[in-house]
C-alpha atoms as a PDB file:
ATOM      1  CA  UNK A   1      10.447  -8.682   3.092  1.00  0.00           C
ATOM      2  CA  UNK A   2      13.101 -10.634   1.495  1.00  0.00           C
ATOM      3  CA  UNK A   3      10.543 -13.563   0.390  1.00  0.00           C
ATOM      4  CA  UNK A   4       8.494 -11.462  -1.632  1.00  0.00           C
ATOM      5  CA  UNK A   5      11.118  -8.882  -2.314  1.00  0.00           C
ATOM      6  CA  UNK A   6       8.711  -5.381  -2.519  1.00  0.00           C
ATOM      7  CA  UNK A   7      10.521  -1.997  -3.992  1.00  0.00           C
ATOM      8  CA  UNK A   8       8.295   0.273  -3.666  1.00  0.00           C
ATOM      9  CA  UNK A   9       6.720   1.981  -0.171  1.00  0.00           C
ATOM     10  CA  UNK A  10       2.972   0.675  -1.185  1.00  0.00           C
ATOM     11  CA  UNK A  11       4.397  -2.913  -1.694  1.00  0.00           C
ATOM     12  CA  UNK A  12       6.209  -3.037   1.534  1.00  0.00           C
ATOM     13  CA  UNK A  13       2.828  -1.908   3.174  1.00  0.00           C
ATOM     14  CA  UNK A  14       1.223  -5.319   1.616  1.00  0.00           C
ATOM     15  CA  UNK A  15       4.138  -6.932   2.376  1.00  0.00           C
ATOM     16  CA  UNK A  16       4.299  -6.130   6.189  1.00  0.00           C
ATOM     17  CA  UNK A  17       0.289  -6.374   6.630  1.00  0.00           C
ATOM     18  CA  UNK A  18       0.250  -9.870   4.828  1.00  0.00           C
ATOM     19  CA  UNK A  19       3.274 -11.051   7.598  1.00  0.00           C
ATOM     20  CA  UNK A  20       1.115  -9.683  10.683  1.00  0.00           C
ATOM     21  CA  UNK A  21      -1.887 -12.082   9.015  1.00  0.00           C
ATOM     22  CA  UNK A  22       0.240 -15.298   8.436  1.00  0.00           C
ATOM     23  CA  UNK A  23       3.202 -15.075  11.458  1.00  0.00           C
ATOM     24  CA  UNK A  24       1.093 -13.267  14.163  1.00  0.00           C
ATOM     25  CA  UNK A  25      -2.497 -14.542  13.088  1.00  0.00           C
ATOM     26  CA  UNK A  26      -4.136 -11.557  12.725  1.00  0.00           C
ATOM     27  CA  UNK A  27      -6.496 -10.797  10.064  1.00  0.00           C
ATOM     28  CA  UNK A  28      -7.092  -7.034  11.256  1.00  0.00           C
ATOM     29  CA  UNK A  29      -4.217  -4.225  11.500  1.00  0.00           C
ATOM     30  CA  UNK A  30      -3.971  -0.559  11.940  1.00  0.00           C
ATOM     31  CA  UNK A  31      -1.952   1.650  10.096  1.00  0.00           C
ATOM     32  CA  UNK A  32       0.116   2.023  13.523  1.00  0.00           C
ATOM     33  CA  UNK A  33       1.290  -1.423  13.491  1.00  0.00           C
ATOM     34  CA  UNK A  34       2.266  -1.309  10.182  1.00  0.00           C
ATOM     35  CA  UNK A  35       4.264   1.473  10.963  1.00  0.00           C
ATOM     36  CA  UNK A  36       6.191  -0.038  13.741  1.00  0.00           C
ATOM     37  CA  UNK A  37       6.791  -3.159  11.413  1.00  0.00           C
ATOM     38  CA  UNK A  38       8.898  -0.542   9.278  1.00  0.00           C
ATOM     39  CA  UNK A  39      11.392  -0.243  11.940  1.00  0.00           C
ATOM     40  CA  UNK A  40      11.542  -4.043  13.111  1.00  0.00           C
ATOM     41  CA  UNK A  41      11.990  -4.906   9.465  1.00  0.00           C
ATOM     42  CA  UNK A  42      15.230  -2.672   9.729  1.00  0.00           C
ATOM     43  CA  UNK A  43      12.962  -0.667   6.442  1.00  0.00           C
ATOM     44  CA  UNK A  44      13.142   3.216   6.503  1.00  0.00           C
ATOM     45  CA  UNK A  45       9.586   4.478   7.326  1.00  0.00           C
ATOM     46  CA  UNK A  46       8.027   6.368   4.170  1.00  0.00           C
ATOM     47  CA  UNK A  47       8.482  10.029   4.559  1.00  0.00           C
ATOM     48  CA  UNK A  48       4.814  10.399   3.414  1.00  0.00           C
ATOM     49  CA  UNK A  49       3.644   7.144   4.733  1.00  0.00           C
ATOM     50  CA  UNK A  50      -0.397   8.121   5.216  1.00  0.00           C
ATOM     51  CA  UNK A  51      -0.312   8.915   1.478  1.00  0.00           C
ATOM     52  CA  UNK A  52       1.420   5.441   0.506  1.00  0.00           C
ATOM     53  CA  UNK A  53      -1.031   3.866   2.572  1.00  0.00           C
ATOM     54  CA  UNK A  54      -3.920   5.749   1.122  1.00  0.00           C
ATOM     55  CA  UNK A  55      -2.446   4.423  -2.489  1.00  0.00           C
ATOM     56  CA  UNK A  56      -2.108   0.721  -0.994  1.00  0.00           C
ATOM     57  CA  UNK A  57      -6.247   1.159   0.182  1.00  0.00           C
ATOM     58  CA  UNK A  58      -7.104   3.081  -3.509  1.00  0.00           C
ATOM     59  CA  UNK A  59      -5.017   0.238  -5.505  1.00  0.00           C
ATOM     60  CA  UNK A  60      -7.547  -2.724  -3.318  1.00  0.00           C
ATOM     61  CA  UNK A  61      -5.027  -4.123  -1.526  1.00  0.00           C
ATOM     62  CA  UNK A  62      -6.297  -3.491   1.888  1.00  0.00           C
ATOM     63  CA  UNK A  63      -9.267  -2.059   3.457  1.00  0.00           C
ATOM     64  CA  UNK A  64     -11.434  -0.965   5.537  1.00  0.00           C
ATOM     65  CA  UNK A  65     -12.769  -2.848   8.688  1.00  0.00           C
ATOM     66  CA  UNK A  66     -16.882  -1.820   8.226  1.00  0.00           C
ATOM     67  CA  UNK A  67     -17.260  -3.065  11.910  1.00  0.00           C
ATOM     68  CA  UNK A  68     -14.000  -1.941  14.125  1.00  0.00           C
ATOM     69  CA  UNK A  69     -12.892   1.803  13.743  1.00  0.00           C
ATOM     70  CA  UNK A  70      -9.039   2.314  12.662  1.00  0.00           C
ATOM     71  CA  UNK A  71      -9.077  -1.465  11.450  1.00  0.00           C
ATOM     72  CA  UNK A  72      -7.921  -2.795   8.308  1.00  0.00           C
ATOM     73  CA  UNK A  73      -7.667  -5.471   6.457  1.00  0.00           C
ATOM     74  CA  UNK A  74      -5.906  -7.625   3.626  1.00  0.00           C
ATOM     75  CA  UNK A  75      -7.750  -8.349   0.371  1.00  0.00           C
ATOM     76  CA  UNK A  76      -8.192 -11.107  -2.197  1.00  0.00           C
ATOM     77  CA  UNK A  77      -6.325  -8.597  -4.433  1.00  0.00           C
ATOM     78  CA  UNK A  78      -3.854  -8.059  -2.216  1.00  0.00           C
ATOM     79  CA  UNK A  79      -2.774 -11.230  -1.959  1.00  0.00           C
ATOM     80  CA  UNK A  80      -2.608 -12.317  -5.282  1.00  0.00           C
ATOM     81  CA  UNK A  81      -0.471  -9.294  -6.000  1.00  0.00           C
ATOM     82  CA  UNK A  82       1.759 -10.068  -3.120  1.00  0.00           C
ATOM     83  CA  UNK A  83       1.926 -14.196  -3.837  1.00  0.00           C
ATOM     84  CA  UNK A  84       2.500 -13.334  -7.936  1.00  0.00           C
ATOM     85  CA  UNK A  85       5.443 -10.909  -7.071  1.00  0.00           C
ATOM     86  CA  UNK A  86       4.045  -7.948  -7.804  1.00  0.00           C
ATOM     87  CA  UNK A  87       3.907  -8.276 -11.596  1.00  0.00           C
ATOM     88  CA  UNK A  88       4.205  -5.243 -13.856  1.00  0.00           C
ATOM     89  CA  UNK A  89       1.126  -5.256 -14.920  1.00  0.00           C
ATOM     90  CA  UNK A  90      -0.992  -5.491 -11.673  1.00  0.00           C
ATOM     91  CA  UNK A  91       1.636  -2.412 -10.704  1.00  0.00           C
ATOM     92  CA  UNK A  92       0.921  -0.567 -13.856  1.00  0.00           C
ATOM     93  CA  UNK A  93      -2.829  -0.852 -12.866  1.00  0.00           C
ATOM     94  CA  UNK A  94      -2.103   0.579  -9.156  1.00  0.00           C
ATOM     95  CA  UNK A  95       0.178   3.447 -10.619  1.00  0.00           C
ATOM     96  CA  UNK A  96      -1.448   6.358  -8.701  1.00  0.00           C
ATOM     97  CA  UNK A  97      -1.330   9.881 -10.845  1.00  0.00           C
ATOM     98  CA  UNK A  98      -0.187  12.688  -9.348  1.00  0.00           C
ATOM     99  CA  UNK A  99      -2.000  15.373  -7.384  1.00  0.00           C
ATOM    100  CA  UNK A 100      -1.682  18.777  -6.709  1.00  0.00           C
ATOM    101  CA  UNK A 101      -3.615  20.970  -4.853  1.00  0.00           C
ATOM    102  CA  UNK A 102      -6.520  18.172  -5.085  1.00  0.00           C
ATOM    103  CA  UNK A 103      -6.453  18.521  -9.116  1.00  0.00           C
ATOM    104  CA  UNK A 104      -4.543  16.074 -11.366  1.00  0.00           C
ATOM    105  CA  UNK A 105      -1.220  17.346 -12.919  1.00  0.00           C
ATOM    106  CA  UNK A 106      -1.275  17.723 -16.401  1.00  0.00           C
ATOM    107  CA  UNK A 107       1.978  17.411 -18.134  1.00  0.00           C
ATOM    108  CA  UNK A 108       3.112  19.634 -21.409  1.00  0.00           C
ATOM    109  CA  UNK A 109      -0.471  21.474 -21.846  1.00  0.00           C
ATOM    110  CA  UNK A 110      -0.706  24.497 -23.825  1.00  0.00           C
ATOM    111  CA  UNK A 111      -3.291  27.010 -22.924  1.00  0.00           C
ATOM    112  CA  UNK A 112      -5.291  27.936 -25.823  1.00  0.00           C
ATOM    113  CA  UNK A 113      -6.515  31.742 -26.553  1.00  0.00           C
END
């Protein structure tokens, strides 16, 4: 955590499933393990951590194991995000909008009569 120095929850995801691939040698996690990695890392676990994960997996920064159920996996996007610091504009690109009720929020709209 304190090489690549992540601030938000979705960065700390990459950051902790990027550090089970190089120090443990494992190119598969599950969302689980990540989870536990929260509290060895001495990090607070997100209070809404299946939705930051679901942002880390909609922003291509990890996905889905086709072949092993509940498996994930680190990808190339991931990593260059990770290795180039997480750089404003690759964050600006994984900004996710907000949701409510399933529909997008829309700010300052006036309905028309």
């Amino acid at each position: 955590m304190n090489q690549y120095g992540p601030k938000r929850n979705p960065d700390k995801i990459l950051t902790l499933a990027v550090y089970l691939e190089k120090h443990d040698g494992r190119s598969k996690f599950n969302p689980g393990e990540i989870k536990r990695l929260f509290r060895d890392a001495g990090e607070v676990l997100p209070s809404n951590f299946t939705r930051d994960f679901k942002w880390v997996i909609s922003s291509g920064w990890i996905s889905r194991d086709t072949y092993e159920k509940n498996a994930y996996y680190v990808t190339t996007t991931g990593r260059k995000v990770l290795e180039q610091g997480f750089p404003n504009e690759l964050i600006k690109r994984s900004a996710q909008s907000k949701v409510l009720n399933g529909r997008k929020r829309r700010k300052n709209v006036k309905k028309i009569i």
